[in-house]
Protein backbone atom coordinates (compact mmCIF):
# COMPACT_ATOMS: atom_id res chain seq x y z
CA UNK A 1 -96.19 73.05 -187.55
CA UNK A 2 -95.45 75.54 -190.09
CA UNK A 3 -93.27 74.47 -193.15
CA UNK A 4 -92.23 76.61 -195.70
CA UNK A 5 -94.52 75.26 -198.81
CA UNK A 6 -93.61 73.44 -201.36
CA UNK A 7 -94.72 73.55 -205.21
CA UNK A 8 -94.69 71.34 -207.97
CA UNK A 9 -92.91 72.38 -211.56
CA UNK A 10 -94.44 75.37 -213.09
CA UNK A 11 -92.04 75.38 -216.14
CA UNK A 12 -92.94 75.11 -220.10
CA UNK A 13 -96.12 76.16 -221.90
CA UNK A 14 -98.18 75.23 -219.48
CA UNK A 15 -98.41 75.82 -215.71
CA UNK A 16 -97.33 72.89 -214.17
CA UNK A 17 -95.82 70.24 -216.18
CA UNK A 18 -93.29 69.96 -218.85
CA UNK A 19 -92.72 68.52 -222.52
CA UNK A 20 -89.97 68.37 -224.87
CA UNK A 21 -91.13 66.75 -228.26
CA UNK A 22 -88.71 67.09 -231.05
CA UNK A 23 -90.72 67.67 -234.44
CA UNK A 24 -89.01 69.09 -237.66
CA UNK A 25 -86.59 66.98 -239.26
CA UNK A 26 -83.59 69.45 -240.66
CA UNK A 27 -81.85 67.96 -243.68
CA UNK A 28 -79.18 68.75 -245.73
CA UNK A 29 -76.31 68.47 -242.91
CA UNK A 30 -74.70 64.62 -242.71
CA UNK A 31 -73.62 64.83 -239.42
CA UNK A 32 -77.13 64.60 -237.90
CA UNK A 33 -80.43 64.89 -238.72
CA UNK A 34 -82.58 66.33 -235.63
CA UNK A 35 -85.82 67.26 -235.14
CA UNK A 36 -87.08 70.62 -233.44
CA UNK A 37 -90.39 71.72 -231.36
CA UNK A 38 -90.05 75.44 -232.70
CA UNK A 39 -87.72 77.89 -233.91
CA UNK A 40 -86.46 81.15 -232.27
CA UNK A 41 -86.68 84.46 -233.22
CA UNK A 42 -83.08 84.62 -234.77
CA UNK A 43 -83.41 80.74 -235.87
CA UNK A 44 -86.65 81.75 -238.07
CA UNK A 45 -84.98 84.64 -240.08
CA UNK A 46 -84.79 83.66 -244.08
CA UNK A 47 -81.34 85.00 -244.67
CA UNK A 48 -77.68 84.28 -243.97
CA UNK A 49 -77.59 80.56 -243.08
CA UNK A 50 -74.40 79.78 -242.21
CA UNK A 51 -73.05 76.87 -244.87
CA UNK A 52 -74.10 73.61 -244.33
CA UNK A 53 -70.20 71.84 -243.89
CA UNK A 54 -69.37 74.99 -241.68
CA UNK A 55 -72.24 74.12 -239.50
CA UNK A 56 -71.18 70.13 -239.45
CA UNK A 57 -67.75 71.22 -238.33
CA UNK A 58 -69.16 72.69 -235.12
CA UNK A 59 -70.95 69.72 -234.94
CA UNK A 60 -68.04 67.66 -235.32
CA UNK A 61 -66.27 69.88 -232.50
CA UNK A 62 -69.31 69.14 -230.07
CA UNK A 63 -69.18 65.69 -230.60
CA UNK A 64 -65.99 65.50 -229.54
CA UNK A 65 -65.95 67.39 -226.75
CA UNK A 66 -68.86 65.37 -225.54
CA UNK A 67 -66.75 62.69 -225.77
CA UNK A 68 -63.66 64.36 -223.86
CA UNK A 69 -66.49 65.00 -220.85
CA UNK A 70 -67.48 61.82 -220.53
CA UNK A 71 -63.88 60.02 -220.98
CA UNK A 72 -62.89 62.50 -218.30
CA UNK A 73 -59.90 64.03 -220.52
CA UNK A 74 -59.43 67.75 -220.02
CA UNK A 75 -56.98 68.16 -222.64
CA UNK A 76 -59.12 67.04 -225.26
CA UNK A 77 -61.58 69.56 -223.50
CA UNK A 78 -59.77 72.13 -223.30
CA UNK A 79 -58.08 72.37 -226.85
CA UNK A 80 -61.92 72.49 -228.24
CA UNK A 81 -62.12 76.15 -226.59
CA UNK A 82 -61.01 79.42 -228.30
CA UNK A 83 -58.10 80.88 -226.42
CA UNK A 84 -58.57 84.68 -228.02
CA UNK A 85 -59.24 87.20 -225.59
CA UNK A 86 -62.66 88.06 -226.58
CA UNK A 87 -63.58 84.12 -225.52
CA UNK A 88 -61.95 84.35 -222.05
CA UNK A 89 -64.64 84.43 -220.23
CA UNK A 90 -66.42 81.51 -221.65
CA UNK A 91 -63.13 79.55 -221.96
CA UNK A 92 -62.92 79.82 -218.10
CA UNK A 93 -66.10 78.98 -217.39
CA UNK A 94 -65.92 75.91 -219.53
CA UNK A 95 -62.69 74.63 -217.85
CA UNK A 96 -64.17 75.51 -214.53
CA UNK A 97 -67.49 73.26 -215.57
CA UNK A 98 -65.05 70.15 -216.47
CA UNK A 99 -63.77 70.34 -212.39
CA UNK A 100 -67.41 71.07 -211.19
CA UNK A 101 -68.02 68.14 -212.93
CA UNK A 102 -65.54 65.31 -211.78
CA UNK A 103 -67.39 63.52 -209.12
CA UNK A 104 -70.60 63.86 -210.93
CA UNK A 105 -71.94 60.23 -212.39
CA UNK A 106 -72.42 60.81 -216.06
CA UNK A 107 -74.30 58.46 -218.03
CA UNK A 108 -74.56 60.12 -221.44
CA UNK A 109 -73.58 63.84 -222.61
CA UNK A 110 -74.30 64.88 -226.13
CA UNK A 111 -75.46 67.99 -228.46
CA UNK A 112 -77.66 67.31 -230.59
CA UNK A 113 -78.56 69.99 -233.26
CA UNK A 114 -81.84 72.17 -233.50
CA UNK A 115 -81.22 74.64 -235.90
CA UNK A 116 -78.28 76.90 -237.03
CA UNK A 117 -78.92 80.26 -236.01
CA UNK A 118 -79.07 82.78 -239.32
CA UNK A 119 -80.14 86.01 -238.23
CA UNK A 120 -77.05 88.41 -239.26
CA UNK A 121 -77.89 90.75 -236.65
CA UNK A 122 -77.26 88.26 -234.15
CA UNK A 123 -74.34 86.50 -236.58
CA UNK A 124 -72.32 89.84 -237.23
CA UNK A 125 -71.81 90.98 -234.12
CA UNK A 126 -70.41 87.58 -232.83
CA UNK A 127 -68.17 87.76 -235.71
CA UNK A 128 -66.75 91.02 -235.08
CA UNK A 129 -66.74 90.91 -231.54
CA UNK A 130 -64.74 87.09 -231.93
CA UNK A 131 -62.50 88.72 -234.82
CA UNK A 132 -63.20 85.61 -237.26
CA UNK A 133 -65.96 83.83 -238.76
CA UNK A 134 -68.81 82.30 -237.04
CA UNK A 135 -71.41 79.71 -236.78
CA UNK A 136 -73.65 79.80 -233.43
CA UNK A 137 -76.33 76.79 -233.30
CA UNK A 138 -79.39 75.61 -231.16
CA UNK A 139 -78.62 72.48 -229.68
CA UNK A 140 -79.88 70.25 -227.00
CA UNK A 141 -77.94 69.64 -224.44
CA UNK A 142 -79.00 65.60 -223.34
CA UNK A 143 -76.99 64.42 -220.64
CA UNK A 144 -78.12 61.48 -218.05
CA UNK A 145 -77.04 61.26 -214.80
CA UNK A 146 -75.86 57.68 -214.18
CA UNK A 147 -78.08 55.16 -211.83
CA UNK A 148 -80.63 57.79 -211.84
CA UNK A 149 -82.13 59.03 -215.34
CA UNK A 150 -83.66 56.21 -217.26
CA UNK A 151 -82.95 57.86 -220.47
CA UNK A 152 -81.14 61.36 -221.52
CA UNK A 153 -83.25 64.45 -220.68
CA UNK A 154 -82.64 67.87 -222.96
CA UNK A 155 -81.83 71.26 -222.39
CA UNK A 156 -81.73 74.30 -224.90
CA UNK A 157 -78.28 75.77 -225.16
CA UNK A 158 -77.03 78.21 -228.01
CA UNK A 159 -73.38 78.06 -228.58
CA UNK A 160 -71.09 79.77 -231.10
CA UNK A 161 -68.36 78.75 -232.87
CA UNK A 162 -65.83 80.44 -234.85
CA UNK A 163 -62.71 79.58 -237.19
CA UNK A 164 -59.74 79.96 -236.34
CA UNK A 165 -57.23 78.82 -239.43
CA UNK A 166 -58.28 75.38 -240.97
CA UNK A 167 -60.26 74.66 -237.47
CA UNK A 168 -63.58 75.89 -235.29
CA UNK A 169 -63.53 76.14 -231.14
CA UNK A 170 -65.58 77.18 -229.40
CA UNK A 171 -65.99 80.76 -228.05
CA UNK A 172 -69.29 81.57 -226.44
CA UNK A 173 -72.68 80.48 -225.17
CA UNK A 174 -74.76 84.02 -225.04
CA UNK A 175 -74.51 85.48 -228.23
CA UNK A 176 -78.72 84.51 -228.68
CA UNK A 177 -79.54 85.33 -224.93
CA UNK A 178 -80.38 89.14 -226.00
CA UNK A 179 -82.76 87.70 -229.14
CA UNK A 180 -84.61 85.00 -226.68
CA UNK A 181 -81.91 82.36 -226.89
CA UNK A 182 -80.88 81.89 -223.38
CA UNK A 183 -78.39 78.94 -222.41
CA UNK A 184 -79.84 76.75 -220.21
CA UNK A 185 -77.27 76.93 -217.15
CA UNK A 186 -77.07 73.63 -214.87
CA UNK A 187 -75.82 73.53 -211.11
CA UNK A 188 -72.01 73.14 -212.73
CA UNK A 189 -72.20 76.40 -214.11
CA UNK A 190 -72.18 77.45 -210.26
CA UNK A 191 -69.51 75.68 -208.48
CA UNK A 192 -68.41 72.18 -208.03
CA UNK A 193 -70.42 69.70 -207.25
CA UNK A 194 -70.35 66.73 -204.38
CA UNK A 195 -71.89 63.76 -204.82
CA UNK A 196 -73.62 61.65 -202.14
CA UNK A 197 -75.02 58.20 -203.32
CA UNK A 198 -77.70 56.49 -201.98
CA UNK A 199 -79.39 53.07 -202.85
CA UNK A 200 -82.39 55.26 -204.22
CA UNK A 201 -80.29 58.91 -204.29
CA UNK A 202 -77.71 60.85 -205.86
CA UNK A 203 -77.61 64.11 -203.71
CA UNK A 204 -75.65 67.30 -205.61
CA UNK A 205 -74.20 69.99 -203.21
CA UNK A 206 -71.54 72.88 -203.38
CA UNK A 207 -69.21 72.80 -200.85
CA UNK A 208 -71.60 75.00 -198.70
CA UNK A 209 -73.81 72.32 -197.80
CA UNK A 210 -71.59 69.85 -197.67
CA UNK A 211 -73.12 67.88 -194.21
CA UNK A 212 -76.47 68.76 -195.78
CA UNK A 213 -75.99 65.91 -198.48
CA UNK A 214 -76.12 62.48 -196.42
CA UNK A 215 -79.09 64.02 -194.26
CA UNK A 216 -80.62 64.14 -197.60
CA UNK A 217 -80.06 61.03 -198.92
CA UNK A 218 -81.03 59.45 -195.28
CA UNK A 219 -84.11 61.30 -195.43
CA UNK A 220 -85.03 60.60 -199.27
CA UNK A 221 -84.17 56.24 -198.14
CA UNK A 222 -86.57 56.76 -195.01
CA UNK A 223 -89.18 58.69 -196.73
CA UNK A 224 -89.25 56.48 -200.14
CA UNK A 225 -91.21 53.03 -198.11
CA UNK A 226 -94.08 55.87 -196.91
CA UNK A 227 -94.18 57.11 -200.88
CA UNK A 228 -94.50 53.33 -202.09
CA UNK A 229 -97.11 52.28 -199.72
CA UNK A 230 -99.66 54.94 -200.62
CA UNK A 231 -98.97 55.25 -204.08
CA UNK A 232 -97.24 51.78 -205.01
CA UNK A 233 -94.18 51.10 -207.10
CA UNK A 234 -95.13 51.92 -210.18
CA UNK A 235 -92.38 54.99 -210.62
CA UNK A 236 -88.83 55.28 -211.00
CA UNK A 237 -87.64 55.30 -207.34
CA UNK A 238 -83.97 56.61 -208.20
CA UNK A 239 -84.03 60.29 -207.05
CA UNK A 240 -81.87 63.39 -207.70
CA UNK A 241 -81.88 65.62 -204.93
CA UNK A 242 -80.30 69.49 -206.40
CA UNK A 243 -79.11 72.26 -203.53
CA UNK A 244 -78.20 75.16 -204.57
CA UNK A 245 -76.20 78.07 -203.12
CA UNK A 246 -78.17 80.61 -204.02
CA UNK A 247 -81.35 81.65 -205.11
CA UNK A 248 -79.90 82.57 -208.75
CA UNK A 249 -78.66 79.27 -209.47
CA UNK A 250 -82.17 77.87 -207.97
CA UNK A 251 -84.05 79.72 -210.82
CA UNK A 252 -81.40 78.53 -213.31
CA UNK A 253 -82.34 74.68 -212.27
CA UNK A 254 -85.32 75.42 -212.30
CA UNK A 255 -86.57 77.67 -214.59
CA UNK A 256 -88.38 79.84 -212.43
CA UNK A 257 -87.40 83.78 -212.33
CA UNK A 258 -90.17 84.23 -209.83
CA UNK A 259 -89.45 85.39 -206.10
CA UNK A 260 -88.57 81.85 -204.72
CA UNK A 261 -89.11 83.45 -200.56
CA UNK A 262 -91.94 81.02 -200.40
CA UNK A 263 -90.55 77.69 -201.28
CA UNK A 264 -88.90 75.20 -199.95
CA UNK A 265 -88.63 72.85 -202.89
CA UNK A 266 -89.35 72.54 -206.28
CA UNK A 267 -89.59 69.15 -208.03
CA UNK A 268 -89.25 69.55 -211.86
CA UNK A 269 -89.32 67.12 -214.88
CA UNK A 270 -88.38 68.08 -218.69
CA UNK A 271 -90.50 65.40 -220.39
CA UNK A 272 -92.89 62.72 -219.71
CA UNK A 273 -92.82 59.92 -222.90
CA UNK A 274 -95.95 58.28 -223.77
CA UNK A 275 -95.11 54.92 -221.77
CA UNK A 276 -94.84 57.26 -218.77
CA UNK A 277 -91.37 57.35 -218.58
CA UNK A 278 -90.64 60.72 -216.82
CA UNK A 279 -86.98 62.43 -217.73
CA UNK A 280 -85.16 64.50 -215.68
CA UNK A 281 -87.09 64.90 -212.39
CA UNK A 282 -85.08 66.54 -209.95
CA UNK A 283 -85.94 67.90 -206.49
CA UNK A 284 -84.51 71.07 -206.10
CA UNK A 285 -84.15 72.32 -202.74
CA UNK A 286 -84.22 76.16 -201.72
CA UNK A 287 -81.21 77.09 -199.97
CA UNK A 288 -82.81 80.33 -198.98
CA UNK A 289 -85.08 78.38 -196.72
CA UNK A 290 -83.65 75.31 -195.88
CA UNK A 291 -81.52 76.78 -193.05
CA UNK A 292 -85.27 77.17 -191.28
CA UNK A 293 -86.41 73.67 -191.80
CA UNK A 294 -86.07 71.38 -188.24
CA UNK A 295 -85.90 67.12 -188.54
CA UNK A 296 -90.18 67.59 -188.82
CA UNK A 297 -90.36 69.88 -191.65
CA UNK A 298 -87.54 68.34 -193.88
CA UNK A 299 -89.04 64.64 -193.38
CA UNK A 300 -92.43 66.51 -195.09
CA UNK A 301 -90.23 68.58 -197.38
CA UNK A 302 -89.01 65.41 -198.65
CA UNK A 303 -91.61 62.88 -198.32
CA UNK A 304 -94.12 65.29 -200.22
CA UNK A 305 -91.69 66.54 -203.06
CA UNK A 306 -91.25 62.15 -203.59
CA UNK A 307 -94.78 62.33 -204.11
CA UNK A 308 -94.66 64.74 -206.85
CA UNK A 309 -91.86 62.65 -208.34
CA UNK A 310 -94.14 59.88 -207.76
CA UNK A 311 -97.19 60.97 -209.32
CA UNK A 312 -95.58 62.58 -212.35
CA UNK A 313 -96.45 60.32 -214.69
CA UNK A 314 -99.98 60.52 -214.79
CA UNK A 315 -100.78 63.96 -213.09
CA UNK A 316 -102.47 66.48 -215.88
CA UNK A 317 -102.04 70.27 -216.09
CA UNK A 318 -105.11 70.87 -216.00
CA UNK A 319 -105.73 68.76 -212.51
CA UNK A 320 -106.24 71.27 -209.94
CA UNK A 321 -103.73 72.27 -207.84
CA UNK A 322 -105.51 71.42 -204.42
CA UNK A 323 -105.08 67.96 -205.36
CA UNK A 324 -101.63 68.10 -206.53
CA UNK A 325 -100.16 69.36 -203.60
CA UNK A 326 -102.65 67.72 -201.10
CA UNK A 327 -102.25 64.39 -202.08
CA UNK A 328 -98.32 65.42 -201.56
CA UNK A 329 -98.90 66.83 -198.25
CA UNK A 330 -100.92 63.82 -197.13
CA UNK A 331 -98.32 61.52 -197.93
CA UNK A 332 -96.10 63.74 -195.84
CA UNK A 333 -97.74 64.36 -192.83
CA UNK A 334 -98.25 60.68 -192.32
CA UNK A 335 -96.31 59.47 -189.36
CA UNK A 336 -95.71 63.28 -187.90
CA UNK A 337 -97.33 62.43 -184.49
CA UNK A 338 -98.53 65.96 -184.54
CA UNK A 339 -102.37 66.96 -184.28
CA UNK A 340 -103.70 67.98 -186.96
CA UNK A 341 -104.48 71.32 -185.89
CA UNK A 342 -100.84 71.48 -185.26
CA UNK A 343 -100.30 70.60 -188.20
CA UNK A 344 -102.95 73.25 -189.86
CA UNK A 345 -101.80 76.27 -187.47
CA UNK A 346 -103.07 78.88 -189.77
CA UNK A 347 -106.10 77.36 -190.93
CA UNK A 348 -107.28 76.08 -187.39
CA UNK A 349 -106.54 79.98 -186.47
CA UNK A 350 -109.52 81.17 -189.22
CA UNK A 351 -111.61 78.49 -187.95
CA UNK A 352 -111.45 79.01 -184.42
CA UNK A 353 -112.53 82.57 -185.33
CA UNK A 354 -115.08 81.64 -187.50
CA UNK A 355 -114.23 81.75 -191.08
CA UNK A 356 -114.31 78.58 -192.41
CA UNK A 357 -113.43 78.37 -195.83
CA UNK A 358 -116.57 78.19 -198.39
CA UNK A 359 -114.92 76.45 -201.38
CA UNK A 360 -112.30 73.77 -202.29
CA UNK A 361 -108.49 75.86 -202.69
CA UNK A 362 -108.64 77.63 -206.63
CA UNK A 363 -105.51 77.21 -207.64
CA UNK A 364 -104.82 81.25 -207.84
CA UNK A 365 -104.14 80.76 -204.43
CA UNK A 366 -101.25 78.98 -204.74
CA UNK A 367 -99.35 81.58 -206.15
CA UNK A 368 -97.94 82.94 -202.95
CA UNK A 369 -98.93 85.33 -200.23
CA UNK A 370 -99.62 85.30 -196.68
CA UNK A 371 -102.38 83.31 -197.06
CA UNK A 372 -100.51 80.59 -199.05
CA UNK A 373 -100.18 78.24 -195.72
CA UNK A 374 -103.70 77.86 -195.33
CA UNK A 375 -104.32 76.69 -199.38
CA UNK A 376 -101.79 73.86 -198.74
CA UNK A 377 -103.54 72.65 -195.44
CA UNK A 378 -106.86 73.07 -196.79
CA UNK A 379 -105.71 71.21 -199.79
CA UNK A 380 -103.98 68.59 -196.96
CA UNK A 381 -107.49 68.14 -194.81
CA UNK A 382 -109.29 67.45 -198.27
CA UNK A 383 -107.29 64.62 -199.23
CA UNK A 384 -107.22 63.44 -195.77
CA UNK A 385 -110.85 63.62 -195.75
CA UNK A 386 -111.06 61.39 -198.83
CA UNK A 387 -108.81 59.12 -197.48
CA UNK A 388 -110.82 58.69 -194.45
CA UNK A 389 -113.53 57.76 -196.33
CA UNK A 390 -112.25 55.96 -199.62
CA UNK A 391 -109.02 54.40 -198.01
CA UNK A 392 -105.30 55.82 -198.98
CA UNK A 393 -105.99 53.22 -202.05
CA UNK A 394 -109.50 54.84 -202.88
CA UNK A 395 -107.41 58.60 -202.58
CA UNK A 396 -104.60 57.65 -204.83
CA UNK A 397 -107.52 55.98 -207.28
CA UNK A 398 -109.19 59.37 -207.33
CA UNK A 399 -106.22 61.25 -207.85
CA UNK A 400 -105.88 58.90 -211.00
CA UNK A 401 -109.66 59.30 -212.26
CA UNK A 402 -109.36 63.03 -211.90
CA UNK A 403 -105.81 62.74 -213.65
CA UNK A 404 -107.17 61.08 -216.65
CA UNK A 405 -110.52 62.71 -216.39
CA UNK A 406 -108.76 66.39 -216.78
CA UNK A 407 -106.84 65.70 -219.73
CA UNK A 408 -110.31 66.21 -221.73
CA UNK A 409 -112.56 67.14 -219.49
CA UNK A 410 -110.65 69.84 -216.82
CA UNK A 411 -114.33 71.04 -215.84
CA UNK A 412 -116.35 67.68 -214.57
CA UNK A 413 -112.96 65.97 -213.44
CA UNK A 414 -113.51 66.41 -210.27
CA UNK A 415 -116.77 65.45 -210.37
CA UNK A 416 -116.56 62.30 -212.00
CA UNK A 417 -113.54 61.27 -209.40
CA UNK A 418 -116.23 62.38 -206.29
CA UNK A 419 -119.40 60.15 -208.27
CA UNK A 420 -116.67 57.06 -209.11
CA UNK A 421 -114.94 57.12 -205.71
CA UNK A 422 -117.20 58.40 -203.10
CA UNK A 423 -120.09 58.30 -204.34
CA UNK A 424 -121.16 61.94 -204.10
CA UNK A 425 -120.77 65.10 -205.94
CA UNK A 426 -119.11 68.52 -205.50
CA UNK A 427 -121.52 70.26 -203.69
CA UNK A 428 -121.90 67.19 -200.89
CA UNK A 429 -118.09 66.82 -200.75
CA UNK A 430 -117.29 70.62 -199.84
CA UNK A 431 -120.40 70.84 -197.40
CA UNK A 432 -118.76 67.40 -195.79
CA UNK A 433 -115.22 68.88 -196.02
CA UNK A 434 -116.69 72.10 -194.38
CA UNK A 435 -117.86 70.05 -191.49
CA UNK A 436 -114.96 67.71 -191.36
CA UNK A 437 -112.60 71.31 -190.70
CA UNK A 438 -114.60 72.87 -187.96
CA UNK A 439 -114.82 68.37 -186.26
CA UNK A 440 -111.02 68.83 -186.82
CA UNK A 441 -109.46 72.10 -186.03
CA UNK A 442 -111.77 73.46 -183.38
């Protein structure tokens, strides 16, 4: 069976997984004293900071439009937006986000500030484009969706605001985006939003894939037990499921500009807190190839992207990727009834004629290709092998030693996992997992 594959968050400094720590307290403004991770190229300029009761007035104006979102008043909304012509388009788009956002649960929504921007070559231009005086500031955006999110999650946005008489409103949310400040855009900047609940789901379509939402929530209710009984319980089993329309808003989501052709999912997460708390995992579908997915290949789709979500807590960056997504697809192919050289079409192909793979999946292959099929079922077959020997409990234990073990020690993680688990080392497992192909797919 061939499924489009699936890949795990690639977002933030570091390939896979992503952090949001908050470090530099800014003082001098009473409204509220935040702390920031770094400062961008406008942000870090040494002159024209905009005065410090300018920049708590925006602030004030944030917090209460926050407020107006969550109390669901679009007056109060609405009369925080600059009505000049030069703000039109943002105004529109902000009264259009309110309606996206009306059936959407809402926990918490708040900006909290970064940094004022001070660059004047990004500052002037606002001004005399807005026809008034500005202030534009780095904020996060931390928002919680309700029954879901055990705690806000952030996302960068850069908004300006500008005076108008004795008050501010708001006028625009890209005056940065040309200096490195892009808005973060989320999937009610791209139409409104339906909401299908779940005991463990909150599904978000557009009105596209409307009958797609309770198929996804059914599948995410069956697929959750088969998650739970190989890895345990020890995750937050409340799941967003994201579908976009298109494959711009999918990058948005997701943070991934990269040609999406070969995915079918995505599941991302903006911060993982010491306790192992994970913020604002999502599974993002790809509408692009969802269309192309039967009953089969969206019970994997699913069951292997709850994996991910899963295993967040403890999975490392620098774990290789072959055990990332094969411990996923293993999970997922349980239960198929499907051979397993069904299952493996296009690696049982290159065994059958004689090329048998000579090494474990390097995680450059997992960065697309033709060729990209047979990394995820060679990654698959390994993990199955391991379970086959170790037990589903010894493969989610070595999946936790090499987790651990690759934090400090990317290099011999493996290893130690093979010696601790198995009992053997590298070189014995791939000549075993060799063997274990050709017993398999021939």
């Amino acid at each position: 069976m061939t499924v489009p594959p699936v890949r795990p968050s690639r977002r933030t400094a570091s390939r896979r997984l992503t952090g949001l720590v908050l470090v530099l307290v800014l003082a001098g403004l009473a409204v509220l004293l935040v702390r920031q991770v770094r400062t961008s190229p406008p942000e870090a300029a040494p002159t024209g900071a905009p005065d410090s009761a300018d920049v708590a007035a925006v602030l004030s104006v944030l917090n209460r439009h926050a407020d107006a979102l969550i109390d669901r008043d679009a007056r109060a909304w609405a009369q925080d937006l600059d009505q000049s012509p030069a703000a039109a388009g943002y105004t529109g788009r902000q009264r259009q986000v309110f309606s996206n956002l009306a059936q959407v649960p809402l926990a918490s929504w708040r900006y909290v500030l970064v940094a004022p921007v001070t660059d004047p070559n990004v500052l002037a231009p606002a001004a005399a484009r807005l026809g008034g005086p500005v202030v534009i500031v780095h904020v996060e955006l931390q928002y919680a969706l309700a029954g879901v999110d055990p705690a806000p999650t952030g996302k960068q946005l850069w908004l300006t605001g500008v005076r108008r008489g004795n008050s501010w409103k708001l006028a625009a949310d890209d005056d940065v985006a040309a200096a490195g400040g892009a808005s973060w855009r989320g999937p009610w900047d791209f139409g409104q939003l339906l909401v299908r609940r779940g005991a463990h789901t909150l599904v978000l379509t557009h009105p596209a894939h409307r009958q797609d939402g309770p198929v996804l929530a059914d599948l995410v209710e069956k697929s959750l037990p088969a998650v739970t009984r190989v890895w345990g319980r020890d995750f937050n089993d409340q799941v967003a499921v994201l579908i976009p329309d298109t494959a711009e808003e999918f990058a948005a989501v997701t943070g991934d500009d990269t040609d999406s052709t070969d995915l079918a999912a995505v599941t991302v997460a903006d911060q993982v807190r010491p306790d192992g708390t994970v913020l604002g995992a999502r599974i993002v579908l790809n509408p692009s190839t969802l269309g192309r997915l039967d009953a089969a290949g969206r019970r994997l789709l699913i069951s292997h992207e709850l994996t991910h979500i899963a295993a967040r807590s403890v999975t490392s960056d620098q774990m290789p990727t072959w055990l990332i997504e094969g411990l996923a697809d293993y999970v997922g192919n349980l239960g198929s009834g499907l051979s397993v050289s069904r299952t493996a079409t296009e690696l049982a192909a290159d065994v059958r004629a004689g090329q048998v793979p000579a090494a474990l999946p390097a995680d450059a292959e997992f960065t697309g290709g033709s060729r990209l099929p047979q990394a995820y079922e060679k990654s698959w077959l390994a993990c199955r092998l391991i379970a086959d020997r170790a037990g589903q409990a010894g493969l989610v234990r070595f999946y936790r030693v090499v987790a651990a073990a690759a934090r400090t020690d990317p290099a011999t993680a493996v290893a130690l996992g093979l010696r601790q688990v198995l009992r053997t080392d590298l070189a014995a497992f791939t000549a075993a997992w060799r063997s274990y192909l050709v017993g398999q797919l021939r």
